[in-house]
PDB file of N, CA and C in Angstrom:
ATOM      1  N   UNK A   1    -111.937  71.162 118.533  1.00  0.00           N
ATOM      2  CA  UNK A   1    -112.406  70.094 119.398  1.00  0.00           C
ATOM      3  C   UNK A   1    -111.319  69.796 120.437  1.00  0.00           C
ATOM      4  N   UNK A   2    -111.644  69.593 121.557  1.00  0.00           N
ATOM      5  CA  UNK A   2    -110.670  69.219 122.648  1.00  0.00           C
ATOM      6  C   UNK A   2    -110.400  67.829 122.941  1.00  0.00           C
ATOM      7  N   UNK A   3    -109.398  67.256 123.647  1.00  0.00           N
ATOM      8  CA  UNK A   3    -109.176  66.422 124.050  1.00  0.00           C
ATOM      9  C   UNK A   3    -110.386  65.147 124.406  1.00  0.00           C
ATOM     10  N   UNK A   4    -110.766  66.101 125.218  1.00  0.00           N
ATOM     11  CA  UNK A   4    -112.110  64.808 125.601  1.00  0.00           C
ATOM     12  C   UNK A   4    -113.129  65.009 124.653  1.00  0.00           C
ATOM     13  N   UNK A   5    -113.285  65.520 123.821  1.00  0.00           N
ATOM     14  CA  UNK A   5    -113.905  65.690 122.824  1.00  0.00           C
ATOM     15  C   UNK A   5    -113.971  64.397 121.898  1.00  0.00           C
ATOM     16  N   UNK A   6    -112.859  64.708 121.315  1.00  0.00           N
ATOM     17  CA  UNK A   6    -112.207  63.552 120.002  1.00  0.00           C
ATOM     18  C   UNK A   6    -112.480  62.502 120.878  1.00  0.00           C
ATOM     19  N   UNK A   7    -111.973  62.007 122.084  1.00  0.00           N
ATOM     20  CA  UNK A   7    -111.902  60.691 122.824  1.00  0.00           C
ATOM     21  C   UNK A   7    -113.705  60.177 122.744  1.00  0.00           C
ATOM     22  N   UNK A   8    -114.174  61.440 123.206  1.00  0.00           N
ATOM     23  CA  UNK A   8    -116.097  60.896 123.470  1.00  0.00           C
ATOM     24  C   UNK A   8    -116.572  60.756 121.708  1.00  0.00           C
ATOM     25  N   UNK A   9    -115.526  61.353 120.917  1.00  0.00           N
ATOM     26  CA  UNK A   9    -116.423  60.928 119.260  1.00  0.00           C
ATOM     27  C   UNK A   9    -116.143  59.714 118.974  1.00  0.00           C
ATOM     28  N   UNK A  10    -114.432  59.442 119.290  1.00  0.00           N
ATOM     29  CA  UNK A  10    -114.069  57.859 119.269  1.00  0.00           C
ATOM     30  C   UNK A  10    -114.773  56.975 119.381  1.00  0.00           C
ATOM     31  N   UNK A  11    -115.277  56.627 121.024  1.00  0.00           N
ATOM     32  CA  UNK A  11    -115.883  55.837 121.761  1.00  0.00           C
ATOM     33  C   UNK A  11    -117.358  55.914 120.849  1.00  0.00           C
ATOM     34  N   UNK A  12    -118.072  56.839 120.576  1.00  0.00           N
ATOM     35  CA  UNK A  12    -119.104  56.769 119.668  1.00  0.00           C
ATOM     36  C   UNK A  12    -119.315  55.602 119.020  1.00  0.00           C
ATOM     37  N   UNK A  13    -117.953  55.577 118.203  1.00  0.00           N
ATOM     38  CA  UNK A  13    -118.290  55.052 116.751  1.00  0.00           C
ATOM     39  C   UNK A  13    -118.319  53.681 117.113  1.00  0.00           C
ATOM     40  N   UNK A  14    -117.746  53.028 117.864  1.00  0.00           N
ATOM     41  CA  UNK A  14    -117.629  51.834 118.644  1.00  0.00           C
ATOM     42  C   UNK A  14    -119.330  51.180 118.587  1.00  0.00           C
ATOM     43  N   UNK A  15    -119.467  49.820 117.407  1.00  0.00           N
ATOM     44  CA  UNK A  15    -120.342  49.904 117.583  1.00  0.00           C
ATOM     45  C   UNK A  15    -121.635  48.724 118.315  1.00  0.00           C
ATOM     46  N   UNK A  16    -122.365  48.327 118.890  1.00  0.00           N
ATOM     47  CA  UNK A  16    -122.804  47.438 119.784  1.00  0.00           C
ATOM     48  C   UNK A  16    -122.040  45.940 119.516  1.00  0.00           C
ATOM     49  N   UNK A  17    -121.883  45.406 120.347  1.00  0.00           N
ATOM     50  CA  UNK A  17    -121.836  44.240 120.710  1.00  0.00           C
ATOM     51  C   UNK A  17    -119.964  44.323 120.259  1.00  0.00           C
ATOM     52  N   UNK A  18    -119.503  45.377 120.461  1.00  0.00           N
ATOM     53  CA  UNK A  18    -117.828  45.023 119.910  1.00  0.00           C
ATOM     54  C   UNK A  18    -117.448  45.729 121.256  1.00  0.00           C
ATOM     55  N   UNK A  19    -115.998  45.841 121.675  1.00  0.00           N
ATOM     56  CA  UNK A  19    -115.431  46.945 122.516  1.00  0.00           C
ATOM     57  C   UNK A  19    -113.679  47.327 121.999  1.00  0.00           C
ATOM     58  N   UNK A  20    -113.400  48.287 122.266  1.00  0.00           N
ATOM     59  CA  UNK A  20    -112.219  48.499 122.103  1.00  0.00           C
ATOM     60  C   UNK A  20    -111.316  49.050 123.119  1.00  0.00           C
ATOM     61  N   UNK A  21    -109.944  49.148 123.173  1.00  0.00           N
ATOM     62  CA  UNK A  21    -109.412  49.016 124.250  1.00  0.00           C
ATOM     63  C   UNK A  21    -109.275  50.834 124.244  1.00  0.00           C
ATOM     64  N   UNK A  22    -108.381  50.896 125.817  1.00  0.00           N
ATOM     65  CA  UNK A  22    -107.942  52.576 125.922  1.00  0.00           C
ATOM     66  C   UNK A  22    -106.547  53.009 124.666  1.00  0.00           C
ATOM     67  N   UNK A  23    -106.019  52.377 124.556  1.00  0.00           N
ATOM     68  CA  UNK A  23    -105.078  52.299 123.478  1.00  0.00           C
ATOM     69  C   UNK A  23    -105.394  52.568 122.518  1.00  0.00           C
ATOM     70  N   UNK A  24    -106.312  51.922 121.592  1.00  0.00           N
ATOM     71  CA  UNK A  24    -107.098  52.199 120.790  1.00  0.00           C
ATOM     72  C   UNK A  24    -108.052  53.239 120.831  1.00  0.00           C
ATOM     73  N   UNK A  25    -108.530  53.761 121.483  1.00  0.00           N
ATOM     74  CA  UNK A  25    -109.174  55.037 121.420  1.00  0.00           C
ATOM     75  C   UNK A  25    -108.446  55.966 121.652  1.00  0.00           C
ATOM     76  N   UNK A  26    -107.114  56.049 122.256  1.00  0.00           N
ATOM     77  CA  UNK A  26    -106.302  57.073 122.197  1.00  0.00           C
ATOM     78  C   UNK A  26    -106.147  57.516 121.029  1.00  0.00           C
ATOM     79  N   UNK A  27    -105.429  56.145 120.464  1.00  0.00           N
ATOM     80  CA  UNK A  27    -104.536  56.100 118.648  1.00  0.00           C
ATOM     81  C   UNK A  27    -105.770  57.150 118.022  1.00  0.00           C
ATOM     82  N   UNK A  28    -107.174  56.813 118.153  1.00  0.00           N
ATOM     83  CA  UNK A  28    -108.443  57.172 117.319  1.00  0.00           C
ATOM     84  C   UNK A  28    -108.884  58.905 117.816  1.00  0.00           C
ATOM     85  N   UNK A  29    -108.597  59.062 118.828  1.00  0.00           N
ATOM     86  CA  UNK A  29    -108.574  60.163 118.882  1.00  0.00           C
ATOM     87  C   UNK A  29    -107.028  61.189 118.764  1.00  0.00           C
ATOM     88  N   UNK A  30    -106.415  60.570 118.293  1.00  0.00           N
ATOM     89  CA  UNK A  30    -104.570  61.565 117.883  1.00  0.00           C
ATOM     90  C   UNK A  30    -103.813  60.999 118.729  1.00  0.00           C
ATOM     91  N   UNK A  31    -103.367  60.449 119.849  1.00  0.00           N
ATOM     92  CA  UNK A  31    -102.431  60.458 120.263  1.00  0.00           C
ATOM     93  C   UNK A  31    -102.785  59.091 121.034  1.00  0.00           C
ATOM     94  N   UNK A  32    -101.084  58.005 120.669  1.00  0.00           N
ATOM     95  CA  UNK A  32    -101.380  57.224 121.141  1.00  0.00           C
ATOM     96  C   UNK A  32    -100.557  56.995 122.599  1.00  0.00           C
ATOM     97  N   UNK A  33    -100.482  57.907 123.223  1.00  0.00           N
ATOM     98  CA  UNK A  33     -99.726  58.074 124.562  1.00  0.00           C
ATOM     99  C   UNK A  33    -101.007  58.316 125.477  1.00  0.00           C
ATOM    100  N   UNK A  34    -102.265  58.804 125.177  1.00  0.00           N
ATOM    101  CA  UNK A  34    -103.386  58.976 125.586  1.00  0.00           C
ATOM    102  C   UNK A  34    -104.386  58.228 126.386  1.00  0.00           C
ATOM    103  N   UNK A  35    -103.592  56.904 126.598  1.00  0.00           N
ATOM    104  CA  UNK A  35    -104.402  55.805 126.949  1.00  0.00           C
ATOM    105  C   UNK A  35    -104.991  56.261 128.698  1.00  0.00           C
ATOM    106  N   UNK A  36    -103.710  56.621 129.164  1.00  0.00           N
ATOM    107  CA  UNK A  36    -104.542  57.166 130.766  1.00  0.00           C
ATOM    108  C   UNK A  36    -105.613  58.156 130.483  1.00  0.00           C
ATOM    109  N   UNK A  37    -105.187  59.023 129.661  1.00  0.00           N
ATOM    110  CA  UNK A  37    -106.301  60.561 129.326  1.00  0.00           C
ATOM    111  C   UNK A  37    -107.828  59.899 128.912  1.00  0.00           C
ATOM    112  N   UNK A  38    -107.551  58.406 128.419  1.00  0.00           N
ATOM    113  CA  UNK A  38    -109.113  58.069 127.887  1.00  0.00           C
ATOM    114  C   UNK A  38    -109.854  57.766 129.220  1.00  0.00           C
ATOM    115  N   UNK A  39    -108.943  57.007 129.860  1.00  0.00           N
ATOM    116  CA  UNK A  39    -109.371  56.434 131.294  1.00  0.00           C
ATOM    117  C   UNK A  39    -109.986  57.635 132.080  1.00  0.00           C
ATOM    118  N   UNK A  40    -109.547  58.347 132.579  1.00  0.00           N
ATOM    119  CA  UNK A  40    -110.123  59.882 132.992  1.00  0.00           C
ATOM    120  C   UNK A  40    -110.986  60.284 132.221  1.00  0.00           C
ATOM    121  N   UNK A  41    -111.232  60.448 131.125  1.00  0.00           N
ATOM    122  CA  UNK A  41    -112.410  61.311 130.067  1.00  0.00           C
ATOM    123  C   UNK A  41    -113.112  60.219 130.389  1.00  0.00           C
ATOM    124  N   UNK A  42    -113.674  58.910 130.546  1.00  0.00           N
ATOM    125  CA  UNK A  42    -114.000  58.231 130.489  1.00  0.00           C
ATOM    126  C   UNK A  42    -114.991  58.168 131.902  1.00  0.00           C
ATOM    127  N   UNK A  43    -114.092  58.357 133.095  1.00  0.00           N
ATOM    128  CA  UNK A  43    -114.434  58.456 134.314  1.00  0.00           C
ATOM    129  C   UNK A  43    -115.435  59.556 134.507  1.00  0.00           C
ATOM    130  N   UNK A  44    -115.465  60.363 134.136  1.00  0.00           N
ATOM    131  CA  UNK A  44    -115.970  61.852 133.845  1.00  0.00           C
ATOM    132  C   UNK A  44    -117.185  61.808 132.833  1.00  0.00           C
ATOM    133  N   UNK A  45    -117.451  60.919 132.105  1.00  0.00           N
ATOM    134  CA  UNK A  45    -118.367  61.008 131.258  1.00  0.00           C
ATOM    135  C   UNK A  45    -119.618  61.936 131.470  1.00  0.00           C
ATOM    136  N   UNK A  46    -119.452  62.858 130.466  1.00  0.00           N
ATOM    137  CA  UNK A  46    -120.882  63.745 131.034  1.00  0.00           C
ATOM    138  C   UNK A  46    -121.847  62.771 130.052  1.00  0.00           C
ATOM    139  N   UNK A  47    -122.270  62.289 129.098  1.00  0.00           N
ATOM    140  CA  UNK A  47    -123.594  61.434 128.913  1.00  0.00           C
ATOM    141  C   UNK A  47    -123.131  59.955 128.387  1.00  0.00           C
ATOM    142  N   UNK A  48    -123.303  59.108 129.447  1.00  0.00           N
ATOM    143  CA  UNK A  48    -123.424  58.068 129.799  1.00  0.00           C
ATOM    144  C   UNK A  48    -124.346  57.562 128.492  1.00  0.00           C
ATOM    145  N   UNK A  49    -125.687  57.560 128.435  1.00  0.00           N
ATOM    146  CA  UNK A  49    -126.531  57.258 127.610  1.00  0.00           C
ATOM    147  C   UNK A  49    -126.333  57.422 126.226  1.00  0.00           C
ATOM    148  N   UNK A  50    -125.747  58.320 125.780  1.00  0.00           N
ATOM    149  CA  UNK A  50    -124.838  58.212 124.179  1.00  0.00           C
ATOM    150  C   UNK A  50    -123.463  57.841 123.752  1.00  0.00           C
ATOM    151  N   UNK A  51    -122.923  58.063 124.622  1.00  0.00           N
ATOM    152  CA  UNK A  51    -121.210  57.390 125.015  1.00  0.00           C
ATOM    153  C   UNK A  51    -120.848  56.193 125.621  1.00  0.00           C
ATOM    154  N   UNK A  52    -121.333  55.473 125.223  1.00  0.00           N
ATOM    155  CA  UNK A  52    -120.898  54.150 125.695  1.00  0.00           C
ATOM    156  C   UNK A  52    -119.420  53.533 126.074  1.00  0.00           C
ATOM    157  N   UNK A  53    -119.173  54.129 127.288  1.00  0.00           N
ATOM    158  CA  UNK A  53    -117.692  54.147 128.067  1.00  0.00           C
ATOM    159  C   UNK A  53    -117.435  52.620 128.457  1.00  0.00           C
ATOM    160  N   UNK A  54    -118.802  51.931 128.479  1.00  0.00           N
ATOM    161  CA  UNK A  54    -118.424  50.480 129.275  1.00  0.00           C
ATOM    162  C   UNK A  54    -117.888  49.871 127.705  1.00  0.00           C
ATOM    163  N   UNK A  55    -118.032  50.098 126.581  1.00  0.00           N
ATOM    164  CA  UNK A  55    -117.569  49.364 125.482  1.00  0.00           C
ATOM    165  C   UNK A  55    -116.283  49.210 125.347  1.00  0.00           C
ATOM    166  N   UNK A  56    -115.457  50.182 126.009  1.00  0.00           N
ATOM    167  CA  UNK A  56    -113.990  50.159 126.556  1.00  0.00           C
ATOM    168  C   UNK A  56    -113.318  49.214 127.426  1.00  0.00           C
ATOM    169  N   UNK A  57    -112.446  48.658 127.156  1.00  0.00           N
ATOM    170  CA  UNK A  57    -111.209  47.322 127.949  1.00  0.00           C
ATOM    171  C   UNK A  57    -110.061  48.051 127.899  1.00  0.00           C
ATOM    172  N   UNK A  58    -109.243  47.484 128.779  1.00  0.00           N
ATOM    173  CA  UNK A  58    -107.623  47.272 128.732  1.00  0.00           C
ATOM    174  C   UNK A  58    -107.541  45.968 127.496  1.00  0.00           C
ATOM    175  N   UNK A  59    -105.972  46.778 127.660  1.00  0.00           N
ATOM    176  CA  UNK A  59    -105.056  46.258 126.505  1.00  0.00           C
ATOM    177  C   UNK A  59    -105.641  44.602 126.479  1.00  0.00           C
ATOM    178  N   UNK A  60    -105.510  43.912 127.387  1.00  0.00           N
ATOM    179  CA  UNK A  60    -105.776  42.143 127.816  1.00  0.00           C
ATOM    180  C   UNK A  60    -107.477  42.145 127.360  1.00  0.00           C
ATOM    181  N   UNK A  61    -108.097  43.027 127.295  1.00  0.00           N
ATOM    182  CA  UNK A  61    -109.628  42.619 127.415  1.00  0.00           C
ATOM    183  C   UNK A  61    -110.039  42.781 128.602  1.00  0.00           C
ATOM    184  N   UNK A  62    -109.935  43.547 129.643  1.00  0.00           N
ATOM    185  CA  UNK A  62    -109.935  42.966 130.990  1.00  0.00           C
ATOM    186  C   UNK A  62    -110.890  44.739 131.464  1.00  0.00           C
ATOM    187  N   UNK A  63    -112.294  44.595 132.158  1.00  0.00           N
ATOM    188  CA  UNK A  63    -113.209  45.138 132.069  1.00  0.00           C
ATOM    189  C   UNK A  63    -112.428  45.947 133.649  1.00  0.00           C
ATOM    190  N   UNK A  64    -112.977  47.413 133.721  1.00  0.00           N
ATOM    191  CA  UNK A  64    -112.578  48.130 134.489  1.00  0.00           C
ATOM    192  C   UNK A  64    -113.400  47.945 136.052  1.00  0.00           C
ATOM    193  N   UNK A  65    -111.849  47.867 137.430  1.00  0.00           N
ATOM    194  CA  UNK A  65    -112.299  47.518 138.093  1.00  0.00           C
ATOM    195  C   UNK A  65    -112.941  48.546 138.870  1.00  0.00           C
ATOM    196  N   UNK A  66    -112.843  50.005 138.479  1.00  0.00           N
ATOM    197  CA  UNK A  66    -113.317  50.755 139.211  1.00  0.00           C
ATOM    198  C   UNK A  66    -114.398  52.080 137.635  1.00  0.00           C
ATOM    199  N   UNK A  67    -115.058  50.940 137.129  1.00  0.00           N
ATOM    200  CA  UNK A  67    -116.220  51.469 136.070  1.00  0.00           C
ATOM    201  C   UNK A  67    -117.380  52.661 136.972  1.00  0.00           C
ATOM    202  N   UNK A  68    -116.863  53.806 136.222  1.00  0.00           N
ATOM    203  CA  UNK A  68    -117.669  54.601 136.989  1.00  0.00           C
ATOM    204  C   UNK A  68    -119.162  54.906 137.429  1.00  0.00           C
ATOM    205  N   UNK A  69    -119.576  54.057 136.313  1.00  0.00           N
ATOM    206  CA  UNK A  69    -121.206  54.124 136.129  1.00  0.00           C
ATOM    207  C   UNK A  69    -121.923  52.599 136.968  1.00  0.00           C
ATOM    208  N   UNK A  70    -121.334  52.666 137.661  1.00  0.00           N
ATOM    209  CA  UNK A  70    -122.463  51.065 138.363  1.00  0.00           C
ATOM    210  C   UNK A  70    -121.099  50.193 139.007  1.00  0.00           C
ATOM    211  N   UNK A  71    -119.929  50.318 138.676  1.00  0.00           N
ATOM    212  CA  UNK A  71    -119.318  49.329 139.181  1.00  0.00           C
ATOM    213  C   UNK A  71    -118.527  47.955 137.927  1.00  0.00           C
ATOM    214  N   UNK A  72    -117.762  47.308 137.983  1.00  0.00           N
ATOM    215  CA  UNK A  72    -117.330  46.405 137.651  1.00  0.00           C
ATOM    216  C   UNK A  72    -118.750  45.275 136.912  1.00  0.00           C
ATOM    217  N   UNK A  73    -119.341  44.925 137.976  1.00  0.00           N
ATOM    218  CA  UNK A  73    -120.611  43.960 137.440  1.00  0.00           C
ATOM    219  C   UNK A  73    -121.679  45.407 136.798  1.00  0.00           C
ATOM    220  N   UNK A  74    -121.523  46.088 136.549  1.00  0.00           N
ATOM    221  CA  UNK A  74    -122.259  46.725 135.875  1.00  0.00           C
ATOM    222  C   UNK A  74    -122.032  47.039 134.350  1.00  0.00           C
ATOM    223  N   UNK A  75    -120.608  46.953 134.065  1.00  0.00           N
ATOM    224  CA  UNK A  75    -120.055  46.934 133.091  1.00  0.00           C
ATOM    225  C   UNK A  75    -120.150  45.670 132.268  1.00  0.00           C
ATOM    226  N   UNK A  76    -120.195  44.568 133.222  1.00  0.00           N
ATOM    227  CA  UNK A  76    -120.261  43.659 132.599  1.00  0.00           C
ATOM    228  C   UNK A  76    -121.943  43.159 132.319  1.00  0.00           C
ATOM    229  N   UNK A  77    -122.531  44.017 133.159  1.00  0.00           N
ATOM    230  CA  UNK A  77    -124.090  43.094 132.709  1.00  0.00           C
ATOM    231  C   UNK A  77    -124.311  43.942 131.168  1.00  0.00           C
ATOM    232  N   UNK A  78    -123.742  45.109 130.727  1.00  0.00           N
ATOM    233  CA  UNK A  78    -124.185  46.290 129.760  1.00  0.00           C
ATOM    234  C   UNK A  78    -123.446  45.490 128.715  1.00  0.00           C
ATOM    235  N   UNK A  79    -122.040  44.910 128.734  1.00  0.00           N
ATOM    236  CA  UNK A  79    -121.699  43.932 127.570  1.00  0.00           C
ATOM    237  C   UNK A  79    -122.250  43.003 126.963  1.00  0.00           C
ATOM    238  N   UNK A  80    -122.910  42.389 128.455  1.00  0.00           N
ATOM    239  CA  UNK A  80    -123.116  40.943 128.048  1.00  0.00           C
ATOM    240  C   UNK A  80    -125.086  40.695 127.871  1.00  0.00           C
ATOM    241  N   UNK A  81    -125.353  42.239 127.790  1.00  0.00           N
ATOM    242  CA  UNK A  81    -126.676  42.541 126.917  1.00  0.00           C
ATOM    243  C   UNK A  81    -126.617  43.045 125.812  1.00  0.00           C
ATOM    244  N   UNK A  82    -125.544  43.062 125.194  1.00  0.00           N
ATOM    245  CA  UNK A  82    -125.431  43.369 123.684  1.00  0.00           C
ATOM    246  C   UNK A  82    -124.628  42.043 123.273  1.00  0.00           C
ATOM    247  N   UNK A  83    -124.310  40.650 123.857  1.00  0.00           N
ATOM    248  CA  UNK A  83    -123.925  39.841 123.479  1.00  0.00           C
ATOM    249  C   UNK A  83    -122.753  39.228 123.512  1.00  0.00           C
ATOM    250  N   UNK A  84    -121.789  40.128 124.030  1.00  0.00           N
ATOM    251  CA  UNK A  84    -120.649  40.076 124.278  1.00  0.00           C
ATOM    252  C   UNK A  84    -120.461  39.070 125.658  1.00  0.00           C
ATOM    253  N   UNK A  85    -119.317  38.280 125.394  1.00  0.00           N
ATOM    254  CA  UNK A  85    -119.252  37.158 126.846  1.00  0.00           C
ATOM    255  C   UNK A  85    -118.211  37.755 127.383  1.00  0.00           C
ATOM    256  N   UNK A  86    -118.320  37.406 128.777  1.00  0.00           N
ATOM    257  CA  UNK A  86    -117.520  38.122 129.277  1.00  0.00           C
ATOM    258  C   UNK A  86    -117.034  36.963 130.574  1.00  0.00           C
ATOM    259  N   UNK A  87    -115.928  36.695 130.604  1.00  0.00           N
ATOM    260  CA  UNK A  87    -115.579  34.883 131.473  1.00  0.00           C
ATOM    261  C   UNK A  87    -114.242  35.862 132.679  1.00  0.00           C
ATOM    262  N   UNK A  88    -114.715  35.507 133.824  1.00  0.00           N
ATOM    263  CA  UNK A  88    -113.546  35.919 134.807  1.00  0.00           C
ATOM    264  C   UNK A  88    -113.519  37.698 134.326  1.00  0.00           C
ATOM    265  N   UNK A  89    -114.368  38.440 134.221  1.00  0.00           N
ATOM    266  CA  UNK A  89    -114.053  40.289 133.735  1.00  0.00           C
ATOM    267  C   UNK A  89    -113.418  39.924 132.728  1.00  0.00           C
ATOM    268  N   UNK A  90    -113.233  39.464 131.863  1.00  0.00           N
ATOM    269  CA  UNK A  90    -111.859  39.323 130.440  1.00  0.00           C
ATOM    270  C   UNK A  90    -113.156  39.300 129.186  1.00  0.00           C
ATOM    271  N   UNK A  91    -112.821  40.087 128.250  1.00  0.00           N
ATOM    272  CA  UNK A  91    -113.740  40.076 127.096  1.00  0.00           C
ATOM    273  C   UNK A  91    -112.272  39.055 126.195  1.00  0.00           C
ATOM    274  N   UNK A  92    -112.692  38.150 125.162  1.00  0.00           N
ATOM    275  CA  UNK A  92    -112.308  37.394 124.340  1.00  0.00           C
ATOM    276  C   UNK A  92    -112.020  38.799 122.641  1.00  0.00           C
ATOM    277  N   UNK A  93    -110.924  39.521 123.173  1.00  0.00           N
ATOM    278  CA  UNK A  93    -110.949  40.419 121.986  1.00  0.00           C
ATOM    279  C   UNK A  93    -110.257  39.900 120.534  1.00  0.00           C
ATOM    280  N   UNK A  94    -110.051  39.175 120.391  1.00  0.00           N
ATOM    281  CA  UNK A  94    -110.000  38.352 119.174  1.00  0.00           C
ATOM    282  C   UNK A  94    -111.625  38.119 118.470  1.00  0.00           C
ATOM    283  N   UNK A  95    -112.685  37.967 119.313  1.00  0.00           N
ATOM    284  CA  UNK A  95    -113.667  37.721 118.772  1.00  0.00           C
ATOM    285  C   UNK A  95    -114.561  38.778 118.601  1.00  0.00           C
ATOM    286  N   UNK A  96    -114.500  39.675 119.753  1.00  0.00           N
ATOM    287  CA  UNK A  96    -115.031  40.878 120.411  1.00  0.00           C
ATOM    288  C   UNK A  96    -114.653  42.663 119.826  1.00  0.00           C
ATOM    289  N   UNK A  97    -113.119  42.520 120.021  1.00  0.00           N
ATOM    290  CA  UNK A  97    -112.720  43.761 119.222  1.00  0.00           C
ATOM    291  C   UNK A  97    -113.018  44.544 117.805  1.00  0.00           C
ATOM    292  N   UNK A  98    -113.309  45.787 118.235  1.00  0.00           N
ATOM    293  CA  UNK A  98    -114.084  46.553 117.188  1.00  0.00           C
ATOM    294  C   UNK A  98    -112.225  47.018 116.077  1.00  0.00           C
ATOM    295  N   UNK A  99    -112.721  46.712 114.687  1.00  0.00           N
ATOM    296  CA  UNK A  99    -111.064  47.548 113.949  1.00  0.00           C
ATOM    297  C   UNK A  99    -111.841  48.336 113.002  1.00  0.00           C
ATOM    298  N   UNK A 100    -111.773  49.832 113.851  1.00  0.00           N
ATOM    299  CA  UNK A 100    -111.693  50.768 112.500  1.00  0.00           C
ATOM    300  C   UNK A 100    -111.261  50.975 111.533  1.00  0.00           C
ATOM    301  N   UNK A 101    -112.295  51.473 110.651  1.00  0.00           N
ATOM    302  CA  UNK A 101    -111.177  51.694 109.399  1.00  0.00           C
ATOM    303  C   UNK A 101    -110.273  52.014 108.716  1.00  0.00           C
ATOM    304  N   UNK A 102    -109.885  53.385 110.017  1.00  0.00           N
ATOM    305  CA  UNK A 102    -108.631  54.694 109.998  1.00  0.00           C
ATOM    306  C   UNK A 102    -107.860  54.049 111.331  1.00  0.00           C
ATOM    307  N   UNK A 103    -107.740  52.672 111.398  1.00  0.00           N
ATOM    308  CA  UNK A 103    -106.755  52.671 112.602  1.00  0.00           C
ATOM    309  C   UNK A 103    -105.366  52.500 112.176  1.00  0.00           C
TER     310      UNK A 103
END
């Protein structure tokens, strides 16, 4: 399995109404220096519709300003239809954050 591989199984498991950061999906896919590499695999997404890339934040909670699939408010309308609030782009990851079980 390759790089963007492991990163798109990561993001998988991530599951509705939670998000996790690029950090965290690095760590989840092997390497936690990976955090830009998620950002790029991420950007690139070949299926949108099973990979749920918008479930992804920065470290702060803080929703991507250049989300490849629709934009910034697009990211945030796809959160905040699975329930997730989302105040000023900032997800509340204390309440919000997904913790795997192998993290």
């Amino acid at each position: 399995m390759n790089t963007f591989q492991k990163i798109y199984e990561a993001v998988k498991r991530i599951p509705k109404g939670k998000v996790a950061t690029y950090g965290q999906i690095a760590t989840l896919a092997g390497n936690v220096h990976w955090s830009r590499v998620v950002g790029y695999a991420l950007h690139v997404n070949p299926d949108p519709e099973n990979i749920h890339c918008y479930r992804v934040v920065n470290r702060n909670g803080e929703v991507s300003s250049a989300f490849a699939f629709g934009g910034k408010n697009m990211q945030i309308s796809l959160l905040e239809a699975e329930g997730i609030q989302v105040e000023n782009g900032k997800v509340d990851l204390e309440k919000y954050r997904w913790r795997a079980e192998n993290e």
